[in-house]
N, C-alpha and C. Protein backbone atom coordinates (compact mmCIF):
# COMPACT_ATOMS: atom_id res chain seq x y z
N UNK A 1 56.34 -4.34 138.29
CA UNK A 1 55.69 -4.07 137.03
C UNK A 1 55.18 -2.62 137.05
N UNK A 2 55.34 -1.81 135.97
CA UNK A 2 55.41 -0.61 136.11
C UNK A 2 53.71 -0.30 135.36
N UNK A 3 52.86 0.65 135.85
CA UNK A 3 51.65 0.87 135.78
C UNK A 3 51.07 2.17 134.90
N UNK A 4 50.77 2.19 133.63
CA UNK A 4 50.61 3.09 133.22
C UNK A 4 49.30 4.16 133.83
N UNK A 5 49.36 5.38 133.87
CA UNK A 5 48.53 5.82 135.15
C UNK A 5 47.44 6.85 133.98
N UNK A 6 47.52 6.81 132.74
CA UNK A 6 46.71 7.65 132.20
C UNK A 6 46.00 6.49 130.98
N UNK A 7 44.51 6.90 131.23
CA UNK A 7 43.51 6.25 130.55
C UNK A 7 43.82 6.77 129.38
N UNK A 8 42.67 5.82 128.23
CA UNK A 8 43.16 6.22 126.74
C UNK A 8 41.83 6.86 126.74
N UNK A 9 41.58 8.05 125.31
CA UNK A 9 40.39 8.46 125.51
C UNK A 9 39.36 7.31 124.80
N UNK A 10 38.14 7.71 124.51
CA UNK A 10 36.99 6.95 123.82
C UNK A 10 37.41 7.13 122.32
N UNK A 11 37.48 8.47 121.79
CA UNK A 11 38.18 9.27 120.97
C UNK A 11 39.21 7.47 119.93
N UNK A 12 38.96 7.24 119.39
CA UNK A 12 40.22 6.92 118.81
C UNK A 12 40.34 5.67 118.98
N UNK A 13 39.99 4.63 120.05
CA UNK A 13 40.06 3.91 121.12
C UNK A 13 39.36 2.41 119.97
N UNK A 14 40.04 1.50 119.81
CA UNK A 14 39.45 -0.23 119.40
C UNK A 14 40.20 -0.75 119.96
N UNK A 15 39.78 -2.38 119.74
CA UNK A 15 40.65 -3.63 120.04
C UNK A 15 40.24 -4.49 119.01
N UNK A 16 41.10 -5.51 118.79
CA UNK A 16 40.94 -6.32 117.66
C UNK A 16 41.09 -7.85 118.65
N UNK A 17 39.93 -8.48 119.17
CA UNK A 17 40.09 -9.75 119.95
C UNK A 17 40.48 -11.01 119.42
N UNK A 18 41.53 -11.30 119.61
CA UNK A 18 41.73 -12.76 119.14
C UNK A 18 40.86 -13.85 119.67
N UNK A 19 40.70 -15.07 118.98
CA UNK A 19 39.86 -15.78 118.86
C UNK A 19 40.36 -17.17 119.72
N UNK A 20 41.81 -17.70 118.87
CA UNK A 20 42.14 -18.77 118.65
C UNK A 20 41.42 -19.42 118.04
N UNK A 21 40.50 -19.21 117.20
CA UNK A 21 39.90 -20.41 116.63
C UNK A 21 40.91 -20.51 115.13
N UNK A 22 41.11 -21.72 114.66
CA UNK A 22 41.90 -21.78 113.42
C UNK A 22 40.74 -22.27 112.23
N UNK A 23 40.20 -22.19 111.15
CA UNK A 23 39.33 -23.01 110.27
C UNK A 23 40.00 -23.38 109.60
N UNK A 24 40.01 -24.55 108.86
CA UNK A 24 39.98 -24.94 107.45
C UNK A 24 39.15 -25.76 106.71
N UNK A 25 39.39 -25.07 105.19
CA UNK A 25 38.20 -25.23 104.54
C UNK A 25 38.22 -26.67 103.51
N UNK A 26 36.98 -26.75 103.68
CA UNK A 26 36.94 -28.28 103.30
C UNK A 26 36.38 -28.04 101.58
N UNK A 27 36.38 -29.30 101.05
CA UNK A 27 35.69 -29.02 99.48
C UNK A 27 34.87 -29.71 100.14
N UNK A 28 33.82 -28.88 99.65
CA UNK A 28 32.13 -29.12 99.10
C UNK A 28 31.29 -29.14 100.47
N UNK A 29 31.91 -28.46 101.48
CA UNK A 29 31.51 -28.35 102.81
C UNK A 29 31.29 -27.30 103.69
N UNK A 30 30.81 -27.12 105.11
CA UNK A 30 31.29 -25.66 105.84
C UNK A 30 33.28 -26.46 105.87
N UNK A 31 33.64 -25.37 106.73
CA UNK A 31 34.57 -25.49 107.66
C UNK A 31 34.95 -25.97 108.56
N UNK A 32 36.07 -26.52 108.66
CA UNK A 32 35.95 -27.17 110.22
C UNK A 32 36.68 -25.87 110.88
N UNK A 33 36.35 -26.35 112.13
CA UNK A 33 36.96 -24.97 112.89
C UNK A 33 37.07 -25.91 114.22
N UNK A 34 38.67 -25.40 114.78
CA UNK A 34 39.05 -25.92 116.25
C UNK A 34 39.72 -24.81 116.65
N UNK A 35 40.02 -24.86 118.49
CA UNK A 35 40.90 -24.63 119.01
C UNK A 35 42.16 -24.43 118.31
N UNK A 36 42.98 -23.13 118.51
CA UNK A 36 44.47 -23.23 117.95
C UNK A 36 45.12 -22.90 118.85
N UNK A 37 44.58 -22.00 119.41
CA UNK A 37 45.53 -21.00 120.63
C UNK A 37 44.50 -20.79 121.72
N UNK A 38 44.89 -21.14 123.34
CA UNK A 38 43.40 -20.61 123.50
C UNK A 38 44.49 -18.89 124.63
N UNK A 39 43.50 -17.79 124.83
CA UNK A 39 43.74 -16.45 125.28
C UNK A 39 45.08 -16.27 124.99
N UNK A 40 44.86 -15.67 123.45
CA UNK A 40 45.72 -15.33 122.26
C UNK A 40 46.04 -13.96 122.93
N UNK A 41 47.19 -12.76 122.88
CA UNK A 41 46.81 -11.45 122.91
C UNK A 41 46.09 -10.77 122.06
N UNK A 42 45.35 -9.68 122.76
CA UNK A 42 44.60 -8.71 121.89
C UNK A 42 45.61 -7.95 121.30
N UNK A 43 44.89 -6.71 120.30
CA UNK A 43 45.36 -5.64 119.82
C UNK A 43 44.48 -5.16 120.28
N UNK A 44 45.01 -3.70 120.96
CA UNK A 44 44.26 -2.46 121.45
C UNK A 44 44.74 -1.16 121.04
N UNK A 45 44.10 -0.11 120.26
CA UNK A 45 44.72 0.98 119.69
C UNK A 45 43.99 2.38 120.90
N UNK A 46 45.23 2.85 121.06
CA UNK A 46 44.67 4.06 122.34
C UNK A 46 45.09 5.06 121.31
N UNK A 47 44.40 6.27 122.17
CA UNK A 47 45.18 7.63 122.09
C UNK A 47 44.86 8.56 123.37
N UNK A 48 45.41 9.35 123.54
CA UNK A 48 45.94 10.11 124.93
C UNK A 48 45.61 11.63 124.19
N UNK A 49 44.99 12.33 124.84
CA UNK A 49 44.98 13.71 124.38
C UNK A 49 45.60 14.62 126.23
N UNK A 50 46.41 14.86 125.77
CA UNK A 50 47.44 15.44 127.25
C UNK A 50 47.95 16.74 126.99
N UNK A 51 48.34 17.75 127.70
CA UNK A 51 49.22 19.06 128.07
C UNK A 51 50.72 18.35 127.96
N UNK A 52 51.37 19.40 128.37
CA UNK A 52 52.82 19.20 128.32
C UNK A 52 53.32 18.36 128.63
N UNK A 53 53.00 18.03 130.74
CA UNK A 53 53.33 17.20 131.35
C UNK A 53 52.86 16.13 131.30
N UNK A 54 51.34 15.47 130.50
CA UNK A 54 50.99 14.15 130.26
C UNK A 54 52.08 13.43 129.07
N UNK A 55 52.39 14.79 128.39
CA UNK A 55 53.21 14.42 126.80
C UNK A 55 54.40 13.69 127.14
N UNK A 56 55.23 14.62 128.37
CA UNK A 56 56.57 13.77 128.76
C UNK A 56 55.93 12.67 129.43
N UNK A 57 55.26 12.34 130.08
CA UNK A 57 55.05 11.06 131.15
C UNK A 57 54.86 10.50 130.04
N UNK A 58 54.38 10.16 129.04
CA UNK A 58 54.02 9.20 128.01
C UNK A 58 55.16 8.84 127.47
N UNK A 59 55.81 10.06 126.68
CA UNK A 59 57.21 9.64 126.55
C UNK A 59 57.88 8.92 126.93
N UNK A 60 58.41 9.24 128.26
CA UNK A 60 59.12 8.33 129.46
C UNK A 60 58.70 7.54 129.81
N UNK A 61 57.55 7.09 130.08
CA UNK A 61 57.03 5.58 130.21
C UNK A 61 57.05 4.81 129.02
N UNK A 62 56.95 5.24 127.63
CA UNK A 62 57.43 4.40 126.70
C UNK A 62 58.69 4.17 126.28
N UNK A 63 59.92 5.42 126.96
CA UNK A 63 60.72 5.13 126.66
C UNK A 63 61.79 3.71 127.95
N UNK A 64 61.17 4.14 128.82
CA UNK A 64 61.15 3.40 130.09
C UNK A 64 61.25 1.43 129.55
N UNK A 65 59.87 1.27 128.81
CA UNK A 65 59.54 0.21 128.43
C UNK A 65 60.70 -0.36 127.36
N UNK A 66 60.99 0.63 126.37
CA UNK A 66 61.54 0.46 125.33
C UNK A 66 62.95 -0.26 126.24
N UNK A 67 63.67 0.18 127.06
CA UNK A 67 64.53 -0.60 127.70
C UNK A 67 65.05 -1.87 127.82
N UNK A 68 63.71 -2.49 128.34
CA UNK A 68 63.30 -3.56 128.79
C UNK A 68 62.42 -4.47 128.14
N UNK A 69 61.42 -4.40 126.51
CA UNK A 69 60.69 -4.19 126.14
C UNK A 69 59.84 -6.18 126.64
N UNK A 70 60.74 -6.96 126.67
CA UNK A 70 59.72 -7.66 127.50
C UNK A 70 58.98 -7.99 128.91
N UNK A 71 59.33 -6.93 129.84
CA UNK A 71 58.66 -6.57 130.43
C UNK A 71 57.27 -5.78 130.43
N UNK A 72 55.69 -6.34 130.80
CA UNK A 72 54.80 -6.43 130.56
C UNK A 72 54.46 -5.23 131.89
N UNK A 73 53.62 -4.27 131.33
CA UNK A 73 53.00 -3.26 131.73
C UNK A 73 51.52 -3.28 132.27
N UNK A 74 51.34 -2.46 133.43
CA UNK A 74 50.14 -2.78 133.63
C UNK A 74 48.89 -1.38 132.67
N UNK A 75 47.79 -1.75 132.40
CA UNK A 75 46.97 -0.26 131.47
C UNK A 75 45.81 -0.71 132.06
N UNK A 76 44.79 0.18 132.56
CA UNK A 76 43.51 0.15 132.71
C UNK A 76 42.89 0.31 131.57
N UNK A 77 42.19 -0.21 131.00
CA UNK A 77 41.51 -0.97 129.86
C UNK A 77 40.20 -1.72 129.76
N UNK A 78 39.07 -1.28 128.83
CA UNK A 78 38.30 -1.80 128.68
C UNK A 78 38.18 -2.59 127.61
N UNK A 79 38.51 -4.58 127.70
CA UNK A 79 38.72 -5.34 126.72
C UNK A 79 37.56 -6.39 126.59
N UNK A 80 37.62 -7.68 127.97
CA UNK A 80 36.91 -8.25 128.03
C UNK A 80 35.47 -8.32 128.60
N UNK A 81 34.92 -6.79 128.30
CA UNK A 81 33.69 -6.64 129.93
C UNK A 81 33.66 -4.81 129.50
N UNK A 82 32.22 -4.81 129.94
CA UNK A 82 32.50 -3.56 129.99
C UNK A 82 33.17 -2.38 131.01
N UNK A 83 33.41 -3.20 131.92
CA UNK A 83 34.47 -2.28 133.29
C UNK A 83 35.89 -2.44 132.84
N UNK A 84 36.53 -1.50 133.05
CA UNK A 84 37.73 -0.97 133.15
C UNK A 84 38.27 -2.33 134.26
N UNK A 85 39.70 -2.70 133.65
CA UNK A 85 40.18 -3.90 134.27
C UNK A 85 41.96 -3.67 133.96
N UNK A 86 42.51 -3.80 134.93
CA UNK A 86 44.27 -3.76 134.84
C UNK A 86 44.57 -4.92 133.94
N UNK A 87 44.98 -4.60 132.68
CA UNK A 87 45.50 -5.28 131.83
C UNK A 87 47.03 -5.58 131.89
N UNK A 88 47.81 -6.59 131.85
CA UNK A 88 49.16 -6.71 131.46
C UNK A 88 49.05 -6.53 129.80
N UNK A 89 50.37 -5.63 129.46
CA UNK A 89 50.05 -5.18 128.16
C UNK A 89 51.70 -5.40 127.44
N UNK A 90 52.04 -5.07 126.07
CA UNK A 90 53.55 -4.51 125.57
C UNK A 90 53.06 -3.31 124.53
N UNK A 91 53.72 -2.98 124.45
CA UNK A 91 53.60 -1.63 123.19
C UNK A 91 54.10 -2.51 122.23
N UNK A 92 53.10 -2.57 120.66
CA UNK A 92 53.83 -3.07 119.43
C UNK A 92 54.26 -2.05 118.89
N UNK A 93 55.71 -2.70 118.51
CA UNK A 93 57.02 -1.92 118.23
C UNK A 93 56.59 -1.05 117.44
N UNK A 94 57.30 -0.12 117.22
CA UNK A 94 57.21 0.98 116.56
C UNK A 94 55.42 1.89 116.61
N UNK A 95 55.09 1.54 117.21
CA UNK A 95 53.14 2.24 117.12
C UNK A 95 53.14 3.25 117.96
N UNK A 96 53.99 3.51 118.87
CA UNK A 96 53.90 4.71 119.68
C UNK A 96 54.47 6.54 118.81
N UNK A 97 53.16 7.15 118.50
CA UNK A 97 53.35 8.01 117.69
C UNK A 97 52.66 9.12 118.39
N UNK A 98 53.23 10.56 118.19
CA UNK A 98 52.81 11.84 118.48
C UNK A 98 51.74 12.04 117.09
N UNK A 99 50.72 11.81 117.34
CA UNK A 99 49.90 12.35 116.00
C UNK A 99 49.76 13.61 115.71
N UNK A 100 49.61 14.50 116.54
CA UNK A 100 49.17 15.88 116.46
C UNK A 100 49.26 17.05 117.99
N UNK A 101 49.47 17.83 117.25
CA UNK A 101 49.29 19.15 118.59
C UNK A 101 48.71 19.67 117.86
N UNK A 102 47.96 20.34 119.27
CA UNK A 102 47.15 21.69 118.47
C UNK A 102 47.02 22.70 119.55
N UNK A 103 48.06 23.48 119.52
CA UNK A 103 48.16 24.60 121.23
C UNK A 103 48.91 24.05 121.97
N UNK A 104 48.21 23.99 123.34
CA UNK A 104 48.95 22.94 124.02
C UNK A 104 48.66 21.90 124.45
N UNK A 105 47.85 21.48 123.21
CA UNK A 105 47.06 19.79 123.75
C UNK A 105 47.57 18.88 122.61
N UNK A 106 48.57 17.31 122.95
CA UNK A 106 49.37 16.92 122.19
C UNK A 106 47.97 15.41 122.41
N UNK A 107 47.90 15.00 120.67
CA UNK A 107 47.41 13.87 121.14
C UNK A 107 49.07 12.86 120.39
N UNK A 108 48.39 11.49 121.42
CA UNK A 108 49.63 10.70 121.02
C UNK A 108 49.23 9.05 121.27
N UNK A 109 48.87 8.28 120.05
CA UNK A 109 48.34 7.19 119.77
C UNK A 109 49.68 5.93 120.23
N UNK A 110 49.16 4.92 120.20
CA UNK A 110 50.18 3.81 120.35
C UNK A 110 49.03 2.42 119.80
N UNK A 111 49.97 0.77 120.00
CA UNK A 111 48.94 -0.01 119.75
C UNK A 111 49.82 -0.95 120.82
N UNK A 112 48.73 -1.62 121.66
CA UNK A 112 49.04 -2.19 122.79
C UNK A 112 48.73 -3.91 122.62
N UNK A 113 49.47 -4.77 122.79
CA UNK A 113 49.42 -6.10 123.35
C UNK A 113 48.68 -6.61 124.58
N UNK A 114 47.34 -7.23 124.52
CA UNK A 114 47.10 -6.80 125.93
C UNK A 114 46.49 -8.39 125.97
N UNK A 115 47.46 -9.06 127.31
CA UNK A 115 47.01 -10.20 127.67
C UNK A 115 45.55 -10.32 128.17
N UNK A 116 44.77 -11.05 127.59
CA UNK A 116 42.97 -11.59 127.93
C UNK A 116 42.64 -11.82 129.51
N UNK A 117 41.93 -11.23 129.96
CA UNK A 117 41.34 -12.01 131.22
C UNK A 117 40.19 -12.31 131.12
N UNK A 118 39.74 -13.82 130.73
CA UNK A 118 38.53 -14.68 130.67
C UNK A 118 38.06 -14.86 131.44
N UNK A 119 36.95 -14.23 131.65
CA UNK A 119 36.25 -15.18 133.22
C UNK A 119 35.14 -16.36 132.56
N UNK A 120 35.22 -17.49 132.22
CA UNK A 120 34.99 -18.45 131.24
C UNK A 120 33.43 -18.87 132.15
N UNK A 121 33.45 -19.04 133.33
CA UNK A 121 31.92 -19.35 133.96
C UNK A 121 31.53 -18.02 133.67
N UNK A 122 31.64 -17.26 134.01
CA UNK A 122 30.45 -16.05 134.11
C UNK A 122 30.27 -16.07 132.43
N UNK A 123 31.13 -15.97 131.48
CA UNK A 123 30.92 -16.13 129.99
C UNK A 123 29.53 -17.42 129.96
N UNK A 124 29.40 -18.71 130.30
CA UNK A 124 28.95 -19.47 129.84
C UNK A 124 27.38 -19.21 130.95
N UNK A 125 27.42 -18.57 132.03
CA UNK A 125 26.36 -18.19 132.93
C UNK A 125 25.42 -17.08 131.70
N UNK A 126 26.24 -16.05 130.99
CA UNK A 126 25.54 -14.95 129.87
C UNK A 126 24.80 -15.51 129.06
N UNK A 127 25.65 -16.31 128.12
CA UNK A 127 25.01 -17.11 127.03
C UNK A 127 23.71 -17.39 127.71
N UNK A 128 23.97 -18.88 128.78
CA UNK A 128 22.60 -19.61 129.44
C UNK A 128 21.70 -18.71 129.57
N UNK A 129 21.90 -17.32 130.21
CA UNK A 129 20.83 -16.46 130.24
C UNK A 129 20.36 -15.56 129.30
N UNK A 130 20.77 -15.61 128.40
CA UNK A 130 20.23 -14.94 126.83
C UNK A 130 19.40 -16.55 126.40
N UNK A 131 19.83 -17.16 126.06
CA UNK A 131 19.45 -18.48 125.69
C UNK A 131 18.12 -18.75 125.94
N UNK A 132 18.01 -17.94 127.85
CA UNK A 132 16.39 -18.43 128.12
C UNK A 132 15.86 -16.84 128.30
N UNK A 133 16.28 -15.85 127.09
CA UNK A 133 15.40 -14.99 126.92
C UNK A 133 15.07 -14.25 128.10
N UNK A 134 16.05 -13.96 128.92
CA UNK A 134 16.17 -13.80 130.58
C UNK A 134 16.63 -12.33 129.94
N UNK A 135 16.48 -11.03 130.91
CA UNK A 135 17.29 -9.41 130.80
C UNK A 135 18.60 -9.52 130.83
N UNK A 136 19.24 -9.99 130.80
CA UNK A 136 21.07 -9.94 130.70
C UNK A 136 21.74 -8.92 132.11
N UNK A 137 20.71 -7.78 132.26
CA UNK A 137 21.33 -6.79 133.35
C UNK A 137 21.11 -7.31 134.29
N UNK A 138 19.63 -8.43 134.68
CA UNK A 138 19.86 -8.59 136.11
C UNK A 138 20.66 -9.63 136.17
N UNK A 139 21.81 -10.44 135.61
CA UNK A 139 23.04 -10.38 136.13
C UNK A 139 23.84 -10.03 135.84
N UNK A 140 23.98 -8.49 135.05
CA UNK A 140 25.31 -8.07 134.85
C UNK A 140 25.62 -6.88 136.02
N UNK A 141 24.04 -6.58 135.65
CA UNK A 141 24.13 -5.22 136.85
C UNK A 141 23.08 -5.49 138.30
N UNK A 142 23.89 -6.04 139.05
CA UNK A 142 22.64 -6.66 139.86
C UNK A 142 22.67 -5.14 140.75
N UNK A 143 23.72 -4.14 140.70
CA UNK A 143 23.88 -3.42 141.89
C UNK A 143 22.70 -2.27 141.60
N UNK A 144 22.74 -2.20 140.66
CA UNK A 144 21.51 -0.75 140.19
C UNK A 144 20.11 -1.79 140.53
N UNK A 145 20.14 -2.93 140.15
CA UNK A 145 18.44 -3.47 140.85
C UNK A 145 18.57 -3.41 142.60
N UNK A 146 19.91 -3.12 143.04
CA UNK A 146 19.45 -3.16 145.36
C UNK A 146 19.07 -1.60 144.87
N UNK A 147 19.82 -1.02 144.53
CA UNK A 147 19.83 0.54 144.47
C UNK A 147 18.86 1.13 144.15
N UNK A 148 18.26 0.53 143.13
CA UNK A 148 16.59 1.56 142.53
C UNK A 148 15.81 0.67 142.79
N UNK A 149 15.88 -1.01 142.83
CA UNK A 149 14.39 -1.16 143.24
C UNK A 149 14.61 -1.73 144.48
N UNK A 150 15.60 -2.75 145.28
CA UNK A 150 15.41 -3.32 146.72
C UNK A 150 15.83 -2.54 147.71
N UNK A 151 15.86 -1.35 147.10
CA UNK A 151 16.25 -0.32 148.67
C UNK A 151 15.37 0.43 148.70
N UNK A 152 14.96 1.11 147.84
CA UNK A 152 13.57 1.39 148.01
C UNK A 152 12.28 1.24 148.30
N UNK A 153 12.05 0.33 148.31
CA UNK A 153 11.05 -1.21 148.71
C UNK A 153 11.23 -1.28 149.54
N UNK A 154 12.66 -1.64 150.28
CA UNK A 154 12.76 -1.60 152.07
C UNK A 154 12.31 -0.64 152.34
N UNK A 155 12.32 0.45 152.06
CA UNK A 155 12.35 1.96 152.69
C UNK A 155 10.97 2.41 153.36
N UNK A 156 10.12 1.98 151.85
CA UNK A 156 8.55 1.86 152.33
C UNK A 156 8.08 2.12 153.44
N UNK A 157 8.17 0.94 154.38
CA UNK A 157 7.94 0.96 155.12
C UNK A 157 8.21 1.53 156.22
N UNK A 158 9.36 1.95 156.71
CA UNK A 158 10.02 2.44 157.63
C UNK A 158 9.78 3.83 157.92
């Protein structure tokens, strides 16, 4: 599986998350709403602002793909989480576009297919801890609480 090696910028950069949820609407009621699909693909819209040589590598890796086009790509991507995570992805057809140059800096957008990675306990661990009105960081970011406050605290003393 071939690995795309250049990040997209912030610049430009959504995703559109599928749900799977399906509703339908009732008379004289809410909605019902179920399961339809469950880790549907996303839509993810990049753009690349590159020199010469980022311009061809983009090229050629899309043209690379275009080959083969169901073969699934790997993209570092921020979808489900806020860390950057190797996504399996496809380019939707036709979205890979040179938008603009300006000198010698080419930007060049695309829109990407990008299979979900759920981590479904740690999802239902967040909720529980919003739920009881708990900080959310000390378990998202437990590493900045050893770093600024339990290493320091050890230190004290020593």
């Amino acid at each position: 599986m071939n690995t795309l090696m250049y990040c997209s910028t912030q610049e430009g950069y959504s995703a559109s998350l599928k749900s799977g949820v399906i509703s339908q609407e009732l008379d004289g009621g809410a909605p019902r709403y179920r399961r339809g699909l469950k880790n549907g693909y996303h839509t993810v819209n990049v753009q690349w602002k590159v020199f010469d040589a980022g311009f061809q590598y983009l090229d050629a890796f899309y043209n690379v793909w275009c080959e083969t086009p169901g073969q699934r790509f790997n993209a570092s991507l921020r979808v489900n989480g806020p860390e950057f995570k190797p996504y399996e992805c496809y380019f939707v057809e036709e979205s890979f576009q040179l938008s603009s140059m300006q000198g010698p800096v080419y930007t060049v957008t695309a829109q990407l297919r990008v299979k979900p990675i759920v981590d479904s306990e740690l999802n239902h661990i967040i909720v529980e801890t919003g739920n009881g009105n708990q900080d959310l960081a000390s378990i998202v970011n437990p590493l900045e609480e050893l770093v600024n406050e339990d290493l320091p605290n050890a230190m004290e003393d020593i």
